[in-house]
N, C-alpha and C. Protein backbone atom coordinates (compact mmCIF):
# COMPACT_ATOMS: atom_id res chain seq x y z
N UNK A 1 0.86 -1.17 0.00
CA UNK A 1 0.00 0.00 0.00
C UNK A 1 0.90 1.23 0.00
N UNK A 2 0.83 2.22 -0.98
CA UNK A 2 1.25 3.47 -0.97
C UNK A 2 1.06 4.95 -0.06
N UNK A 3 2.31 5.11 0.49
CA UNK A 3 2.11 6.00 1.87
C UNK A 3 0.99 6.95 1.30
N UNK A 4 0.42 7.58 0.13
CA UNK A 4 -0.85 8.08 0.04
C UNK A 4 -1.86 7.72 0.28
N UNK A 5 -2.22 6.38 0.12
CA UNK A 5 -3.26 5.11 0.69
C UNK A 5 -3.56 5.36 2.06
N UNK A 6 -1.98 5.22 2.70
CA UNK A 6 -1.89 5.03 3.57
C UNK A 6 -2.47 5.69 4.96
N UNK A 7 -2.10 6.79 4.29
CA UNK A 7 -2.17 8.61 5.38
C UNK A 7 -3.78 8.44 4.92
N UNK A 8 -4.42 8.52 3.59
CA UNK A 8 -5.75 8.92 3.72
C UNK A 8 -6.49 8.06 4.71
N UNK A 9 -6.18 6.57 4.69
CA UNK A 9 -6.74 5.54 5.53
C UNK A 9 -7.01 6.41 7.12
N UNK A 10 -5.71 6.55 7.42
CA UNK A 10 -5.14 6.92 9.07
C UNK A 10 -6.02 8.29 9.64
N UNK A 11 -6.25 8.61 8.16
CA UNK A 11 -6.95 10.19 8.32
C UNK A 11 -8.30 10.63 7.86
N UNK A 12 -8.98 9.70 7.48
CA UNK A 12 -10.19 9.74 7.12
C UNK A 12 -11.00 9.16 8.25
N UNK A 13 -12.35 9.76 8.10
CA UNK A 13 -13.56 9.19 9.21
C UNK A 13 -13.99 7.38 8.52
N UNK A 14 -13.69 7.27 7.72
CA UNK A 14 -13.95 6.04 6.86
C UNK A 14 -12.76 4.81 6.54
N UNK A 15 -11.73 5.33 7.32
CA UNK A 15 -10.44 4.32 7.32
C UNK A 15 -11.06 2.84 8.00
N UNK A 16 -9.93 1.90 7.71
CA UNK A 16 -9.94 0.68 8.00
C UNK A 16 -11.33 -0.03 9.07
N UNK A 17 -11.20 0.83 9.92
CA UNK A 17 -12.35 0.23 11.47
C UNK A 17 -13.95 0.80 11.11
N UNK A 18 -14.16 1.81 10.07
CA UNK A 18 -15.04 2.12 10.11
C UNK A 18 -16.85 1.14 9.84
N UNK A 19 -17.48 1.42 10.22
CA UNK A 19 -18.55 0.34 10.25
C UNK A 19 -19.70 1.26 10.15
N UNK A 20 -20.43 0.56 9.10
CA UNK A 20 -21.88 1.37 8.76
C UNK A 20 -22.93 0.85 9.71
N UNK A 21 -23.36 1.75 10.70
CA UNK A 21 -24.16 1.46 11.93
C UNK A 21 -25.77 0.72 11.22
N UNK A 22 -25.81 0.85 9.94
CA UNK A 22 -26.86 0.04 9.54
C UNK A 22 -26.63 -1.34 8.99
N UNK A 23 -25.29 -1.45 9.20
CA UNK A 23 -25.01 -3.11 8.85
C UNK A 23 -24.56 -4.08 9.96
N UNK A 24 -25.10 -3.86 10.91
CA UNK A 24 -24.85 -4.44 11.76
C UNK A 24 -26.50 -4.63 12.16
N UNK A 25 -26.94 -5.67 12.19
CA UNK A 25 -28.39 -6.54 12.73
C UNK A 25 -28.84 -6.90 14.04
N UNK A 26 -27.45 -7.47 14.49
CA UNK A 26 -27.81 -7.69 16.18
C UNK A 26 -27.46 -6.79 17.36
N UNK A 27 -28.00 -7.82 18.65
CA UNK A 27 -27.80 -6.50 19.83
C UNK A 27 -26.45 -6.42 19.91
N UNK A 28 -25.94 -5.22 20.64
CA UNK A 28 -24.58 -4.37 20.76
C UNK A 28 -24.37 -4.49 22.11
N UNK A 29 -23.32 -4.65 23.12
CA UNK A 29 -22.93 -4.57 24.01
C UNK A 29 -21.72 -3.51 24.23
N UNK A 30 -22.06 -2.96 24.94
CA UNK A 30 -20.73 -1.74 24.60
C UNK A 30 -20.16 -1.23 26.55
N UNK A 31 -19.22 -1.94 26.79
CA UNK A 31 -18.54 -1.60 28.20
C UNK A 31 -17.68 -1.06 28.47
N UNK A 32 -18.18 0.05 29.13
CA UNK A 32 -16.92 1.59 28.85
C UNK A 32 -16.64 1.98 30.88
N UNK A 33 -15.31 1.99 30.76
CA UNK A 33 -14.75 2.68 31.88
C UNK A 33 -14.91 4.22 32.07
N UNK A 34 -15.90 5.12 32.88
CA UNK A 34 -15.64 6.32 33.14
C UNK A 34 -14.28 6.98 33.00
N UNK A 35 -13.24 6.41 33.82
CA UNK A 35 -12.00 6.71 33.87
C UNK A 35 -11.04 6.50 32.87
N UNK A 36 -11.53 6.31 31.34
CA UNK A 36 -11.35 5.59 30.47
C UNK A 36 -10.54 6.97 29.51
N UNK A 37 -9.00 7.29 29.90
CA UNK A 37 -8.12 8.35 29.07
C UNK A 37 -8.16 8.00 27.98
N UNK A 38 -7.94 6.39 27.53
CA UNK A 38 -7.72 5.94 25.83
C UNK A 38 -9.14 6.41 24.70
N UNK A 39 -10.11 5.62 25.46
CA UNK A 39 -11.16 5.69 24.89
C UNK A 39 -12.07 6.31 25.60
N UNK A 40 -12.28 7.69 26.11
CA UNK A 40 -13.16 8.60 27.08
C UNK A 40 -14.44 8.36 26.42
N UNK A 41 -15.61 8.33 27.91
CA UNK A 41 -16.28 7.63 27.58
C UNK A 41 -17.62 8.34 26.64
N UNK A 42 -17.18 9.88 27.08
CA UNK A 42 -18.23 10.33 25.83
C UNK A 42 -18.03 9.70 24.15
N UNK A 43 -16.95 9.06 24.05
CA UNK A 43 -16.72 8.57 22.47
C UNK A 43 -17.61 7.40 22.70
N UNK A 44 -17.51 6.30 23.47
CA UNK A 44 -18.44 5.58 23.78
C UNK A 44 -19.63 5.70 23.50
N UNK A 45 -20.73 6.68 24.34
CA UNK A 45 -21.72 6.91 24.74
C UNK A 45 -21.63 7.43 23.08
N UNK A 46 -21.30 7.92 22.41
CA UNK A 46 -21.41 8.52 20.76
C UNK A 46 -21.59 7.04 19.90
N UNK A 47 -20.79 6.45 20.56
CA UNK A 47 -20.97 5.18 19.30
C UNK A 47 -22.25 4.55 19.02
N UNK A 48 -22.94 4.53 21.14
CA UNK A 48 -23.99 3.82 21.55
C UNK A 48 -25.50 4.37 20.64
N UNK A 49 -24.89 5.61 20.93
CA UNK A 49 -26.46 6.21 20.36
C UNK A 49 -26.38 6.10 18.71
N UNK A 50 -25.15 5.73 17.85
CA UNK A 50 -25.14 5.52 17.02
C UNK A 50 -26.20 4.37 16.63
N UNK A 51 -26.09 3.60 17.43
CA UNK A 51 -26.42 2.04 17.65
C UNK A 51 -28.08 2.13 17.60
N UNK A 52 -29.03 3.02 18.68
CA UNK A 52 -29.73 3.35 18.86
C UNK A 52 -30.33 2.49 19.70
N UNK A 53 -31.65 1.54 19.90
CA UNK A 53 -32.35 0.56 20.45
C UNK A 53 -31.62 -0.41 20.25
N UNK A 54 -30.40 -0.92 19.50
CA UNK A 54 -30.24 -2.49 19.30
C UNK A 54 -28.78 -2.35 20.37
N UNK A 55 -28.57 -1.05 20.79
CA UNK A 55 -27.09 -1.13 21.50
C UNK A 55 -27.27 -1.13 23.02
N UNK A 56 -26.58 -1.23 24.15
CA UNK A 56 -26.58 -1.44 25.65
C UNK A 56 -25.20 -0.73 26.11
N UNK A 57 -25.57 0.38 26.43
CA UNK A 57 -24.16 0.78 26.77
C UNK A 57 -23.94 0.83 28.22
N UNK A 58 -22.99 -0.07 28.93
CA UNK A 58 -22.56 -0.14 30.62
C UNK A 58 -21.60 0.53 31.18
N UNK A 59 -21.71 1.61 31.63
CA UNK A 59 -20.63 2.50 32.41
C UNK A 59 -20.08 1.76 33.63
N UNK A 60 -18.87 1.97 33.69
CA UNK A 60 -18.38 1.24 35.23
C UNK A 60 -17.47 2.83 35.72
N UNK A 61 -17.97 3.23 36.77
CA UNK A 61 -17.79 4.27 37.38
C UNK A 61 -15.90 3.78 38.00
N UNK A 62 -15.02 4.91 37.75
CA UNK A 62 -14.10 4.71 38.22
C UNK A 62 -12.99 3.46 37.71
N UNK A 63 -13.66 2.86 36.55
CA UNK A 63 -12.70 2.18 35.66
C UNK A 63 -12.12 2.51 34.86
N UNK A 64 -10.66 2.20 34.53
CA UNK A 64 -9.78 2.74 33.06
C UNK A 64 -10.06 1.75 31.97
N UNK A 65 -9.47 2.21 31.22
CA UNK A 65 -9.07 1.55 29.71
C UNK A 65 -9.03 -0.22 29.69
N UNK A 66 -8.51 -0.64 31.18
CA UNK A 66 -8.43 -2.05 30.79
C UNK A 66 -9.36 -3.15 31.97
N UNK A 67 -10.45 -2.71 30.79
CA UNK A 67 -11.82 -3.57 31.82
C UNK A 67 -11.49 -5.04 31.90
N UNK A 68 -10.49 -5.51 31.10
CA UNK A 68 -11.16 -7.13 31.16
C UNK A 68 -10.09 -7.76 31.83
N UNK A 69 -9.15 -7.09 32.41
CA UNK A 69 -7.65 -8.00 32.85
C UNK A 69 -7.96 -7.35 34.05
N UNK A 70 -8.31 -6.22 34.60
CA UNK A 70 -7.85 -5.12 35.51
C UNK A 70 -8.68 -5.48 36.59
N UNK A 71 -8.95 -4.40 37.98
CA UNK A 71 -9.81 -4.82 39.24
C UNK A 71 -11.17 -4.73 38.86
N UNK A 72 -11.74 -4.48 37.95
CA UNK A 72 -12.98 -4.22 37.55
C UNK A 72 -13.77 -5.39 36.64
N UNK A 73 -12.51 -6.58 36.45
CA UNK A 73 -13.02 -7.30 36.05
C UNK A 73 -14.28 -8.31 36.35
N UNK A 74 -14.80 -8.26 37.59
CA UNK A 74 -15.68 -9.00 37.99
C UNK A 74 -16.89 -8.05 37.39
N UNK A 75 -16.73 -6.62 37.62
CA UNK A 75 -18.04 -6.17 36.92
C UNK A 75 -18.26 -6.19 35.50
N UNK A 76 -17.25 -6.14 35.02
CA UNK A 76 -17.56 -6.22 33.66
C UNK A 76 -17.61 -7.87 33.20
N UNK A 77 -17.40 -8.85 33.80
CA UNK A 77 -18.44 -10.29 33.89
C UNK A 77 -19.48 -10.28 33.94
N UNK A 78 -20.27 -9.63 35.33
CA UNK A 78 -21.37 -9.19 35.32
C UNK A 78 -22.44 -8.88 34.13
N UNK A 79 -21.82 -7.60 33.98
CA UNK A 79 -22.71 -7.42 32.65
C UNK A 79 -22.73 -8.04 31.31
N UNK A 80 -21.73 -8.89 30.92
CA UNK A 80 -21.12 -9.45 29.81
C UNK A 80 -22.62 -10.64 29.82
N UNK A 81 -22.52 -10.99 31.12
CA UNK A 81 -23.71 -12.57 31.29
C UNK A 81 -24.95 -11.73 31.56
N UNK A 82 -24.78 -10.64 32.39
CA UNK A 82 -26.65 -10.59 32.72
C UNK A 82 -27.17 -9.79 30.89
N UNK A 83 -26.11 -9.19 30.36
CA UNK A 83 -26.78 -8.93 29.08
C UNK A 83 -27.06 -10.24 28.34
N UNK A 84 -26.29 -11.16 28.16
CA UNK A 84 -26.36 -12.44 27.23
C UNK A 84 -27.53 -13.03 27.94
N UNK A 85 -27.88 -12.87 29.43
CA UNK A 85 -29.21 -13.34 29.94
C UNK A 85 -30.32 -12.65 29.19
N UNK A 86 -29.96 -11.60 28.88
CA UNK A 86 -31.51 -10.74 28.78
C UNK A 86 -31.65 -10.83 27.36
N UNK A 87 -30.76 -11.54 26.61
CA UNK A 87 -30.94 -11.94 25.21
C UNK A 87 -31.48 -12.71 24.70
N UNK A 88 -32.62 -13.22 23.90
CA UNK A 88 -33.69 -14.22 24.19
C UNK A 88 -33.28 -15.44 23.57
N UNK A 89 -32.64 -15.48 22.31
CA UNK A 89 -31.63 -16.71 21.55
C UNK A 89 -30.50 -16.99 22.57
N UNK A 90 -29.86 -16.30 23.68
CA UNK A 90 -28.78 -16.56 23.85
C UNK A 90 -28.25 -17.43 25.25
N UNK A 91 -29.75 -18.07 25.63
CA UNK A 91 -29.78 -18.10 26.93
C UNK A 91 -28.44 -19.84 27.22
N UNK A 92 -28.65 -20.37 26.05
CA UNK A 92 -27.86 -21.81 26.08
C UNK A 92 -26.39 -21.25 25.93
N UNK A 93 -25.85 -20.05 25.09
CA UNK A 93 -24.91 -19.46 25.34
C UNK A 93 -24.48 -18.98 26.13
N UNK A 94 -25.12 -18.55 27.12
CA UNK A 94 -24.31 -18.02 28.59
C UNK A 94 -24.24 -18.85 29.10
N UNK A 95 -24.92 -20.02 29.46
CA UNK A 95 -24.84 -21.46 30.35
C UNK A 95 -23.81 -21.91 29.77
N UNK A 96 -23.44 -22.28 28.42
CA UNK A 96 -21.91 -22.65 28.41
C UNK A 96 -21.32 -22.22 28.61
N UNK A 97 -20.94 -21.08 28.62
CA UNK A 97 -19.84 -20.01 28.86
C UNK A 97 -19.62 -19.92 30.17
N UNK A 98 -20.86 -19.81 30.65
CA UNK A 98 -20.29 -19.56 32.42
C UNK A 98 -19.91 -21.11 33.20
N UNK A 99 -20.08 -22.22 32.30
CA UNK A 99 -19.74 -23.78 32.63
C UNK A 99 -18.66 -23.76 32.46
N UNK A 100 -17.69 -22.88 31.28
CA UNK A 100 -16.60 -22.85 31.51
C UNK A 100 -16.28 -23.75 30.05
């Protein structure tokens, strides 16, 4: 790829990650740390409402950037299963998952 490719990619609203909020069909789970410098969570809360009714956005008050390794990991379990609970196809999926 040619560093012109390249830079427009890096620098456009439409580079590599971008995703058309109407191509996406199912529910959204979206778990954002308040304390969150990388990804602050108003960018979050922007994506969510992108999402509209099909998205779930979970704030964890006083968490950073790294919800899933870090001390906050038990809450963000939490919500990972009670959302996959409240999902109506998904209920045999959380029972395996939480079986391990």
């Amino acid at each position: 790829m040619g560093d012109r490719v390249r830079s427009c990619l890096l620098f456009s609203k439409k580079g590599p990650a971008a995703v058309a909020p109407d191509s996406i069909r199912c529910p959204i789970l979206i778990i954002g740390g308040i304390a969150d410098r990388i990804t602050p969570i108003r960018i979050q809360r922007r994506i969510a409402q992108r999402y509209g009714d099909r998205c779930q956005l979970v704030e964890i008050p006083n968490c950073c950037h790294w919800t899933v390794g870090g001390r906050f990991f038990g809450e963000v379990r939490d919500a990972m299963f009670g959302w996959l609970e409240d999902q109506p196809s998904n209920a045999s999926v959380s029972e395996a998952l939480m079986a391990g």
